[in-house]
Protein backbone atom coordinates (compact mmCIF):
# COMPACT_ATOMS: atom_id res chain seq x y z
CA UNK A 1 0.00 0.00 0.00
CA UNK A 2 0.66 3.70 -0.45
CA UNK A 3 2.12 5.56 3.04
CA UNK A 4 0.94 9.15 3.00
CA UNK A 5 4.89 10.99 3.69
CA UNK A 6 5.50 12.06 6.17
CA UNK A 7 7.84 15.45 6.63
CA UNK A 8 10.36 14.98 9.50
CA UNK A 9 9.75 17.81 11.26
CA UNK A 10 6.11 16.32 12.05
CA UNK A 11 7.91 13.46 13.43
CA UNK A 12 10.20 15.91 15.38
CA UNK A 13 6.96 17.30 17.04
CA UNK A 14 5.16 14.38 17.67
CA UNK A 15 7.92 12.73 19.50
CA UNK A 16 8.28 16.43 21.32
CA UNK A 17 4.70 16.53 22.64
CA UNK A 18 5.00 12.73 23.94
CA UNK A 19 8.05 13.60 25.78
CA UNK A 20 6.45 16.22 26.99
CA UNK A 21 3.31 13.84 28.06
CA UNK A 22 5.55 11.53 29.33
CA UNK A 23 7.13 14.39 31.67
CA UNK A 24 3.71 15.79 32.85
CA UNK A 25 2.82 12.02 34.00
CA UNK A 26 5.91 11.38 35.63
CA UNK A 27 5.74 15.04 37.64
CA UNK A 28 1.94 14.03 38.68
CA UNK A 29 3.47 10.86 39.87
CA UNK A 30 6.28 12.54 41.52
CA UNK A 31 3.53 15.25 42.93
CA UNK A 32 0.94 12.57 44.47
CA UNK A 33 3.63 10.32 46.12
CA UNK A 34 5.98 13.51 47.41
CA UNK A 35 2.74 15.17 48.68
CA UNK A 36 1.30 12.06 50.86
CA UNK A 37 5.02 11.91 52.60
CA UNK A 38 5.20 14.68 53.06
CA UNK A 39 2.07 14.90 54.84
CA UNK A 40 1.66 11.75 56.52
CA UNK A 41 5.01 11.90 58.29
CA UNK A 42 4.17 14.79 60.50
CA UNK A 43 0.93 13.81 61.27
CA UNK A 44 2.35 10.58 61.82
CA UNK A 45 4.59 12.62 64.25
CA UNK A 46 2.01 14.68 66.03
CA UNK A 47 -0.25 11.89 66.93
CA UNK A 48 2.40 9.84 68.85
CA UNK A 49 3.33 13.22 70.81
CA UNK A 50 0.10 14.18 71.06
CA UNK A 51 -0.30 10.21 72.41
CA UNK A 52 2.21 10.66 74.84
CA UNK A 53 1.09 14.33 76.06
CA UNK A 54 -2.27 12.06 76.76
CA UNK A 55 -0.88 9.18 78.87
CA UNK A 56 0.43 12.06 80.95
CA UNK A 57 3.75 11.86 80.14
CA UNK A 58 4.73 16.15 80.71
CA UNK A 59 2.35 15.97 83.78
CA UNK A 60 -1.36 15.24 84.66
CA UNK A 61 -3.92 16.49 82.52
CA UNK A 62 -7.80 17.12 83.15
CA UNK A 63 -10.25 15.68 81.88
CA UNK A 64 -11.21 18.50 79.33
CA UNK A 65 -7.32 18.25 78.15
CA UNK A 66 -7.87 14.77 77.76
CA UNK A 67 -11.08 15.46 75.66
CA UNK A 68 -9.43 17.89 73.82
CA UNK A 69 -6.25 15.14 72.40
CA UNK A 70 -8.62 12.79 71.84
CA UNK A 71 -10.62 15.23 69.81
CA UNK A 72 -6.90 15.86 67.61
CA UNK A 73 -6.04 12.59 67.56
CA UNK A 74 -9.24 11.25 66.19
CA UNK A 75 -8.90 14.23 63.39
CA UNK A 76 -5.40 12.88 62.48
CA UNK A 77 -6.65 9.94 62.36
CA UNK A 78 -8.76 10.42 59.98
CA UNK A 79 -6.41 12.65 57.48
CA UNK A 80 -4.26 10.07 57.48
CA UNK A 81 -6.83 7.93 56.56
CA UNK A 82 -7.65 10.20 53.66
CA UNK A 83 -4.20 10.24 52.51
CA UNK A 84 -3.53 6.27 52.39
CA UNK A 85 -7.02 6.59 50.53
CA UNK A 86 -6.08 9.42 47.92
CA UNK A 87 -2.94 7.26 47.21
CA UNK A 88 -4.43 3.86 47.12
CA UNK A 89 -6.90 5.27 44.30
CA UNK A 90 -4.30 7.20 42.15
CA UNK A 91 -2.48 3.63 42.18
CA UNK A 92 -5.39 2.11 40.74
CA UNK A 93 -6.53 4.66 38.61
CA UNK A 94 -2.62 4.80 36.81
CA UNK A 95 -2.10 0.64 36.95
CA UNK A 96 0.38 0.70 39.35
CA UNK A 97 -1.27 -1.30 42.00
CA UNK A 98 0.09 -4.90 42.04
CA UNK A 99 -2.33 -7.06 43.96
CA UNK A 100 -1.21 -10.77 45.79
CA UNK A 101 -4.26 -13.41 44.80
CA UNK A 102 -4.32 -16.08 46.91
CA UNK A 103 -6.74 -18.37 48.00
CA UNK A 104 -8.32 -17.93 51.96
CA UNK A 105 -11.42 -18.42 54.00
CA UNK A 106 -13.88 -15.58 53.69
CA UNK A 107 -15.78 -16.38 56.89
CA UNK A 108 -12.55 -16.46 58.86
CA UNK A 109 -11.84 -12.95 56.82
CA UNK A 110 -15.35 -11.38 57.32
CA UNK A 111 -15.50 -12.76 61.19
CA UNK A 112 -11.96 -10.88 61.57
CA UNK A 113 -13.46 -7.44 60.63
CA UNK A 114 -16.35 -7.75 62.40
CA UNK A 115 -14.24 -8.93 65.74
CA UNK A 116 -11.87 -5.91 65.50
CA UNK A 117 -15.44 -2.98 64.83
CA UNK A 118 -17.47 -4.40 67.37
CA UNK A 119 -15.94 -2.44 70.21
CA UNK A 120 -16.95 0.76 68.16
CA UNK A 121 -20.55 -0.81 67.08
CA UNK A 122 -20.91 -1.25 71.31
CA UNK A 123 -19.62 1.88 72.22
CA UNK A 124 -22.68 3.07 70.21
CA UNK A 125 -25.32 0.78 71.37
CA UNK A 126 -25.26 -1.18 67.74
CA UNK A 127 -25.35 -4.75 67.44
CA UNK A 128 -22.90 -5.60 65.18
CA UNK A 129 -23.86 -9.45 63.62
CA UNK A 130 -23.33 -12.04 60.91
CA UNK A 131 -24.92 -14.10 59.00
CA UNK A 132 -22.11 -16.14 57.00
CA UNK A 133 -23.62 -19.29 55.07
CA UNK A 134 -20.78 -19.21 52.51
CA UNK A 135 -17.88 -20.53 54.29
CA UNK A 136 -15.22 -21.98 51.74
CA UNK A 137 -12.20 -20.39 50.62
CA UNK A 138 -12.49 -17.50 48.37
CA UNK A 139 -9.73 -16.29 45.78
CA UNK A 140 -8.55 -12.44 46.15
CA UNK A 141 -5.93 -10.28 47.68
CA UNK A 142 -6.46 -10.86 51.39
CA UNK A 143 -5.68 -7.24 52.17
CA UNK A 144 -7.11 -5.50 49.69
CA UNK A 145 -10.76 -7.30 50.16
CA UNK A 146 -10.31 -6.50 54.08
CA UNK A 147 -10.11 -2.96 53.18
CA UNK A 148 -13.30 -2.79 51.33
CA UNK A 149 -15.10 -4.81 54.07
CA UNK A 150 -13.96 -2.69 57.08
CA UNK A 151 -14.82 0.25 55.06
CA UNK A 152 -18.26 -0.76 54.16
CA UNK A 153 -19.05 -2.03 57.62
CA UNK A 154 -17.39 0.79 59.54
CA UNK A 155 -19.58 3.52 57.03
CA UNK A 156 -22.54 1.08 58.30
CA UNK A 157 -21.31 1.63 61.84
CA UNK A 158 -21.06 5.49 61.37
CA UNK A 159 -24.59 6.46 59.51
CA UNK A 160 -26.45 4.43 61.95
CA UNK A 161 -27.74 5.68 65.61
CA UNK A 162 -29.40 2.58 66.63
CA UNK A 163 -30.71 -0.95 66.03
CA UNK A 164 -27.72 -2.88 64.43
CA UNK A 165 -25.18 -3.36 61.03
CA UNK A 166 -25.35 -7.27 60.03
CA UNK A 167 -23.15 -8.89 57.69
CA UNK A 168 -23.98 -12.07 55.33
CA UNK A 169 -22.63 -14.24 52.63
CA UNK A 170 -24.25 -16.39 50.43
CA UNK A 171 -23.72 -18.37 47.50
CA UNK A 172 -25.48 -17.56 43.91
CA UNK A 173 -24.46 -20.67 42.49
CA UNK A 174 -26.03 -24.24 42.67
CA UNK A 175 -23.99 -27.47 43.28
CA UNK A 176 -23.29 -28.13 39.55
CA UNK A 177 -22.05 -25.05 38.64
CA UNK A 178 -18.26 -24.91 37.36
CA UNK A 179 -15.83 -23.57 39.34
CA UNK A 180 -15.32 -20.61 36.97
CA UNK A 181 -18.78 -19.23 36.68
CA UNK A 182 -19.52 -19.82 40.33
CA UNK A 183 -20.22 -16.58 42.34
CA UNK A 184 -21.10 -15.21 45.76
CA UNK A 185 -22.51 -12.36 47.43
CA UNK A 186 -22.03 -10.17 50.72
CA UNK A 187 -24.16 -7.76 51.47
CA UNK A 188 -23.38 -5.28 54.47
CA UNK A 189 -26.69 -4.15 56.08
CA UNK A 190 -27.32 -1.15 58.41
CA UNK A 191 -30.68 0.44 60.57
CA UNK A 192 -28.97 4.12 59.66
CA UNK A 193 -30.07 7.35 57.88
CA UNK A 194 -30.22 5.84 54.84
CA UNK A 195 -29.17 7.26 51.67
CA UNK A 196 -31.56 9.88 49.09
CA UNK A 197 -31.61 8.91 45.54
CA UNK A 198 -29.51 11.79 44.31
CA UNK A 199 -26.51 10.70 46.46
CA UNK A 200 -27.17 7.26 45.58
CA UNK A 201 -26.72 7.89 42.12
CA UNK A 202 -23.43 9.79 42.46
CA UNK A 203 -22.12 7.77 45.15
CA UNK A 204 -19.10 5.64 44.14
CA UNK A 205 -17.49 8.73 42.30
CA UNK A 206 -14.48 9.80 43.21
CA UNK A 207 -14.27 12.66 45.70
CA UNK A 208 -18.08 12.66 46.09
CA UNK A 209 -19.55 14.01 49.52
CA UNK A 210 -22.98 12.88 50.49
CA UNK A 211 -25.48 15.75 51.64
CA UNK A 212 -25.24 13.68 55.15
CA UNK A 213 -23.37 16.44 57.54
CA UNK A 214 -21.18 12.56 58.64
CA UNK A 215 -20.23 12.14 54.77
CA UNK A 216 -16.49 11.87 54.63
CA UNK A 217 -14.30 12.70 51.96
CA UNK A 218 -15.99 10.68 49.14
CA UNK A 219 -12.84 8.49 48.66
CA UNK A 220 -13.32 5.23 50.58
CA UNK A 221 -16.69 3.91 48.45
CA UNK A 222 -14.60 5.27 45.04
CA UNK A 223 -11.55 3.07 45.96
CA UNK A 224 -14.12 -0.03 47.83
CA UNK A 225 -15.22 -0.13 43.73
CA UNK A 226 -12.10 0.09 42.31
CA UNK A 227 -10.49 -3.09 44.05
CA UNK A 228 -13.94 -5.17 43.76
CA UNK A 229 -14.10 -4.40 39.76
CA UNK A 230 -9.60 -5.63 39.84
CA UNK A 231 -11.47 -8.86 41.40
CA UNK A 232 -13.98 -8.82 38.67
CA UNK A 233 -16.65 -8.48 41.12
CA UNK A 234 -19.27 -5.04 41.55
CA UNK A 235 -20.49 -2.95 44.68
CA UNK A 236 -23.77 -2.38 44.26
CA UNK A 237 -26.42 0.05 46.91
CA UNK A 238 -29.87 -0.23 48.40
CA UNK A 239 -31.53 2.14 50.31
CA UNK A 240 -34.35 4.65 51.40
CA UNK A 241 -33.61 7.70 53.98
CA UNK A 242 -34.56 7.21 57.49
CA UNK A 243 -34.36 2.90 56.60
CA UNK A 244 -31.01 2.17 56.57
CA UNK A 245 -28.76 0.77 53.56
CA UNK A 246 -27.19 -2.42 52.45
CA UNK A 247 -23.96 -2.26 50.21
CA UNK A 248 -23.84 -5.63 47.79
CA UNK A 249 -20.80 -7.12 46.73
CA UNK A 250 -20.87 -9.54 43.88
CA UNK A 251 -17.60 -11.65 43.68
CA UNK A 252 -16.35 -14.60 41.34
CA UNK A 253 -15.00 -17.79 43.77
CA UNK A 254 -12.21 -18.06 41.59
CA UNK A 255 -11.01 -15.97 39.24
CA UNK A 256 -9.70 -17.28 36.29
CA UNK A 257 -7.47 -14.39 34.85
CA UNK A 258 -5.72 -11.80 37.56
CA UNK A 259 -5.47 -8.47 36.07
CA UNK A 260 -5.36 -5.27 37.59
């Protein structure tokens, strides 16, 4: 066939403006990475003084000084949060997030998360159950998966005032399905606030606050989707205002090709 030509000193400018891509990818990188060091390390910091400042450690405090640290403490807490979030999802969203998939037990997983919240569900007068009928091993990245559970079942804990947050699992497949098509599904229940139809709409975009004054920083349901949809599995949302909410996961058992 016929090539159009083509004048070198198109060539010269095409290779010029994806250098100069290139660069501007590499700076963001650069930026995102530099900026959460930066910022995590003296928060980091801050809290263990501010720790030690609270376990009396330059002389007794009162209790309103004690109320106070907590109160800063707590706030740190959660920026830091937000920072391990906001790099977590630029990770994903450039393909630089390497994920471990191994086989493990999901009850054993889901009983874990639910052991280490209840303290917080009690301190609120929640109960805090499961109902786990799916209990054979799962294949995932461990880590990752706990993330989006305690996430979805902490939210749960947060947006609801009283009556309880219950976890189940279930499987969607019958007894002769194959291995590679069979599925399962978790939902993560709560007696809260509920959620309007306009937020629910918008609600797994990234940076997206809820009209709830107790909406965070619209990161942790963004990134929860991100590493179910790496596991070839969706997060899906139920709810009505003032009747609580239940967050669906759909998950493959096994997944036949690991991609990220």
């Amino acid at each position: 066939f016929i090539c159009k030509p083509v004048k070198i000193s198109e060539l010269q400018a095409r290779v010029r403006s994806l250098l100069r891509l290139k660069q501007s990818i590499d700076q963001r990188e650069n930026f995102v990475h530099c900026l959460t060091h930066d910022l995590r390390t003296p928060l980091v910091a801050a809290n263990r003084m501010l720790q030690v400042i609270n376990q009396g450690a330059f002389g007794e405090t009162t209790p309103k000084m004690e109320e106070a640290l907590s109160t800063v403490i707590s706030n740190n807490d959660n920026l830091l949060k937000m920072l391990n979030n906001l790099l977590e999802v630029y990770c994903y969203d450039v393909g630089q997030k390497i994920l471990s998939f191994r086989d493990f037990n999901l009850a054993e997983l889901l009983e874990e998360v639910v052991s280490e919240l209840k303290p917080l569900a009690e301190s609120q007068n929640l109960d805090l159950r499961t109902q786990l009928e799916f209990t054979e091993n799962l294949t995932g990245d461990r880590m990752e998966l706990r993330r989006v559970f305690s996430n979805l079942i902490s939210n749960g804990i947060k947006f609801t005032d009283e009556g309880y947050v219950e976890v189940r699992s279930q499987s969607l497949s019958s007894a002769d399905t194959p291995l590679e098509e069979q599925k399962i599904q978790i939902e993560i229940e709560d007696t809260g606030v509920g959620i309007s139809e306009e937020d629910q709409k918008r609600i797994f975009q990234e940076f997206r606050q809820g009209s709830n004054k107790r909406s965070g920083h619209g990161l942790g349901l963004h990134l929860s989707r991100q590493i179910l949809q790496t596991h070839q599995g969706d997060l899906a949302v139920r709810s009505q205002p003032g009747q609580g909410t239940t967050f669906t996961i759909t998950l493959p058992v096994h997944i036949t090709e690991k991609r990220c």
